[in-house]
Protein backbone atom coordinates (compact mmCIF):
# COMPACT_ATOMS: atom_id res chain seq x y z
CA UNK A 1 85.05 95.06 201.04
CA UNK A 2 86.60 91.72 199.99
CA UNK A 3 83.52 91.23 197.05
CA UNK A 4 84.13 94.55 196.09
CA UNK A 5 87.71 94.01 195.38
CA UNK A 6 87.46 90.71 193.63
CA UNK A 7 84.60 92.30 191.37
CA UNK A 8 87.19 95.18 190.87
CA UNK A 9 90.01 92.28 189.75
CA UNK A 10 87.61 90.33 187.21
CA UNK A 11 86.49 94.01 185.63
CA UNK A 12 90.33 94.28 185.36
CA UNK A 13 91.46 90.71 183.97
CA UNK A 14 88.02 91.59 181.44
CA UNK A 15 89.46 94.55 180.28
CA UNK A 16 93.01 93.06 179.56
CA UNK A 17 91.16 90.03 177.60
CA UNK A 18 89.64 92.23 175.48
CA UNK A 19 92.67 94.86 175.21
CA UNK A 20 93.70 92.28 172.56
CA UNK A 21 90.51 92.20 170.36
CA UNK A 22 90.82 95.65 169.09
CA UNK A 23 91.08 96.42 165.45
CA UNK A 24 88.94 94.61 162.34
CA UNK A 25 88.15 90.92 162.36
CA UNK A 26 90.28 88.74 160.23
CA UNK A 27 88.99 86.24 158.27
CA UNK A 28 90.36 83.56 156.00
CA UNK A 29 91.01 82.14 154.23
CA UNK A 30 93.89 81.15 156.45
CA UNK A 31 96.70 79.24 155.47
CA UNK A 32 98.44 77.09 158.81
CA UNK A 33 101.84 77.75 159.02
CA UNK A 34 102.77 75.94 162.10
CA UNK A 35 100.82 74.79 165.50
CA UNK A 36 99.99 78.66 167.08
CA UNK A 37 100.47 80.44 163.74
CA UNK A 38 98.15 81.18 161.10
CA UNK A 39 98.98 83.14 157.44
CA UNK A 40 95.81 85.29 156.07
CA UNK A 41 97.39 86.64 152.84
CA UNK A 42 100.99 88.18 153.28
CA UNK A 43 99.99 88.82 157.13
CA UNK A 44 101.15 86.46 159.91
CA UNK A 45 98.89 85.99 163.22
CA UNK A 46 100.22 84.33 166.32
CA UNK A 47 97.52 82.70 168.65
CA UNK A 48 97.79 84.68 171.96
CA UNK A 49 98.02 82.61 175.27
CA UNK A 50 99.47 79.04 173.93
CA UNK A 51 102.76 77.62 172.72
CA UNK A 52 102.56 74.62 170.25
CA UNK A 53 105.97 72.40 169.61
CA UNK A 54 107.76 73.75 166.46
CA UNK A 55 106.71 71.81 163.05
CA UNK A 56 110.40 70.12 163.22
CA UNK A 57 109.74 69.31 167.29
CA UNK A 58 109.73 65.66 168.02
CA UNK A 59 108.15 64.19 171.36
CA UNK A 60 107.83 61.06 173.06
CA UNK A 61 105.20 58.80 173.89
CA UNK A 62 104.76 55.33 174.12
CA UNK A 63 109.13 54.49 174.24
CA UNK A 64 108.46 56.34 170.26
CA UNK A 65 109.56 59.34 169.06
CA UNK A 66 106.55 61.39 166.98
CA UNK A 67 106.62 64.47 165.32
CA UNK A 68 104.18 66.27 167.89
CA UNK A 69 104.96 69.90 165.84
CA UNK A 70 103.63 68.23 162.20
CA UNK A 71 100.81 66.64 164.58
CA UNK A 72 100.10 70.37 166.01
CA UNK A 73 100.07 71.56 162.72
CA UNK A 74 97.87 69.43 161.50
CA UNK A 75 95.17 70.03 164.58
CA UNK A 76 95.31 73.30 163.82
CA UNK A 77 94.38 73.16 160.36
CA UNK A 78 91.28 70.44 161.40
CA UNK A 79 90.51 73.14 163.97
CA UNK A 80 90.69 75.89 161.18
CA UNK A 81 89.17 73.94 158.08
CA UNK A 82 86.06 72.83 160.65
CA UNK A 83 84.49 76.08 160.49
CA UNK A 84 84.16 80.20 159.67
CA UNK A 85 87.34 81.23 161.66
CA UNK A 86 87.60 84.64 163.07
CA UNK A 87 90.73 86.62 164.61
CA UNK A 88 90.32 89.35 166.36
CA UNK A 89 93.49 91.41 167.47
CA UNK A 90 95.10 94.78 167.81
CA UNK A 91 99.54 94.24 168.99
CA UNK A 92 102.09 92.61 167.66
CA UNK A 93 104.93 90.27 168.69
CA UNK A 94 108.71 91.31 168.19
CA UNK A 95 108.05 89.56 164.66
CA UNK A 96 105.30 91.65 163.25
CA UNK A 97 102.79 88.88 163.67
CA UNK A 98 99.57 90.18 164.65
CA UNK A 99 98.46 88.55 167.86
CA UNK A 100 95.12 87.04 167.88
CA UNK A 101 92.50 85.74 169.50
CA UNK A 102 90.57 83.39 166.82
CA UNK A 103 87.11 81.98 167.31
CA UNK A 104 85.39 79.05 165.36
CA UNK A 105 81.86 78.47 166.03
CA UNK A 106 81.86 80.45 168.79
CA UNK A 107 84.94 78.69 170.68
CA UNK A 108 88.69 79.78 170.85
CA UNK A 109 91.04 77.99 168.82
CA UNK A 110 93.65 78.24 171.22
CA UNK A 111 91.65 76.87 174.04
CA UNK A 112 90.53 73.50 171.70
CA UNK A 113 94.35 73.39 170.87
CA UNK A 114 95.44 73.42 174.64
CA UNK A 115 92.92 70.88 175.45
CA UNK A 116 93.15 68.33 172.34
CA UNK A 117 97.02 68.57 173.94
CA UNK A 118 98.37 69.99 170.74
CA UNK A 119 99.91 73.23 172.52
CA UNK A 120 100.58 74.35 176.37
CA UNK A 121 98.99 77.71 177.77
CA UNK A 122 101.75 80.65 178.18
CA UNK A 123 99.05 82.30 180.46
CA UNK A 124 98.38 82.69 183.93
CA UNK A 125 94.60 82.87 183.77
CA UNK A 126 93.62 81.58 180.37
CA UNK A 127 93.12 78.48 179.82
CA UNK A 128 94.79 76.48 182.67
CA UNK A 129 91.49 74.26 183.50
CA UNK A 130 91.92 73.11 179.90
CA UNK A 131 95.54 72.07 180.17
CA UNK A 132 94.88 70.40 183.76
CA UNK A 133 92.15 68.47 181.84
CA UNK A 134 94.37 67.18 179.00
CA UNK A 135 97.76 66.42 181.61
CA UNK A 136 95.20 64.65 182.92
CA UNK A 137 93.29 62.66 180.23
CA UNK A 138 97.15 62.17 178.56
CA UNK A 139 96.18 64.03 175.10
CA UNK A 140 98.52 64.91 172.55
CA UNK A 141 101.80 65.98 174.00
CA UNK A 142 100.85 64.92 177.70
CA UNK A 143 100.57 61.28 177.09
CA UNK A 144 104.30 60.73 176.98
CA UNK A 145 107.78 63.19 177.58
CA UNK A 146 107.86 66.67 175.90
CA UNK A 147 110.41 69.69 176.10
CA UNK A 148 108.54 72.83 176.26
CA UNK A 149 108.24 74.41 173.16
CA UNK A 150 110.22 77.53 174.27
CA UNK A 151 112.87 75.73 175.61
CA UNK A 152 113.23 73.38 172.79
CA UNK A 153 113.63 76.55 170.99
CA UNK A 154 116.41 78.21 173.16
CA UNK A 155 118.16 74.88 172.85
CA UNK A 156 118.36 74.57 169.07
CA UNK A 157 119.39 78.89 168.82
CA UNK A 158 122.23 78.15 171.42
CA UNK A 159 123.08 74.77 169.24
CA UNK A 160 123.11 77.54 166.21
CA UNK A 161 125.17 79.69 167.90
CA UNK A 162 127.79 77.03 169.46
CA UNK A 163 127.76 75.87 165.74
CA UNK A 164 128.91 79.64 164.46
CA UNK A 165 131.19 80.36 167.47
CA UNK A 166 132.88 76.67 166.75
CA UNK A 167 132.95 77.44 163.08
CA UNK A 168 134.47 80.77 163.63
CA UNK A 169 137.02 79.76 166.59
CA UNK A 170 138.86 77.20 163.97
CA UNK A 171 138.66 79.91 161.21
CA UNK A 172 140.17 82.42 163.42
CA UNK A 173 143.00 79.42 164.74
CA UNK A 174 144.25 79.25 161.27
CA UNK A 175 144.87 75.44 161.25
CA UNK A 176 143.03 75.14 158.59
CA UNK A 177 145.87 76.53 156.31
């Protein structure tokens, strides 16, 4: 009973891996826009299953500050310019990007990006042995302090929006006349 249910559960996380590869294959030329995105013409893909720091994201390592999201970026275009890359995907994100699974030489560029340490997994499942290898080995963003990319992102849009409300509490206080 117990084998038959775990066979049941991997026949189920199978089918929602491959939910995601519907749809034609995309090929490049791509153009890297940022750590987990890739342009292919006018149409944006997002890697499914990681997070990479933002191209303006700093990090620490070492007591230094480097620009992990430029250093993202550029592993992703290494990863990219290395060989034939294909996408395969079928949904997209609240942004119209198309989310993709993308495979060079037979591996998964978002698996080589979570373990070089140039991106975190946003999964449960996929790829989490590759992310315990690179906390591990210190690579990339794990060998010093880094905010999570989402959260670095939540605190710049609330710095945005404490700007505006600021901005638009002394315009409203008329002081300024």
């Amino acid at each position: 009973m117990v084998l038959t249910l775990c066979f049941l559960f991997l026949l189920i996380l199978i089918a929602v891996r491959l939910q995601g590869h519907g749809g034609d294959p995309v090929t490049g030329p791509f153009r890297v826009v940022d750590g987990d995105t890739l342009a292919a013409g006018s149409q944006k893909l997002r890697l499914l299953g990681i997070d990479a720091p933002e191209f303006d994201q700093t990090c620490e390592r070492d007591g230094q500050e480097w620009r992990c999201g430029q250093e993202a970026k550029a592993a992703l275009q290494a990863l990219i310019r290395h060989g034939s890359a294909e996408c395969h995907g079928g949904n997209r994100d609240r942004y119209g990007r198309l989310l993709v699974d993308c495979f060079v030489d037979g591996r998964t560029v978002g698996g080589a990006m979570v373990e070089a340490g140039m991106a975190v997994t946003t999964s449960m499942i996929t790829y989490r042995s590759e992310q315990a290898d690179a906390k591990t080995e210190r690579k990339g963003i794990w060998a010093g302090s880094f905010i999570m990319p989402a959260d670095w992102r939540r605190e710049r849009r609330l710095e945005q929006e404490g700007s505006f409300f600021s901005s638009l509490k002394d315009i409203l206080s008329l002081s300024w006349l």
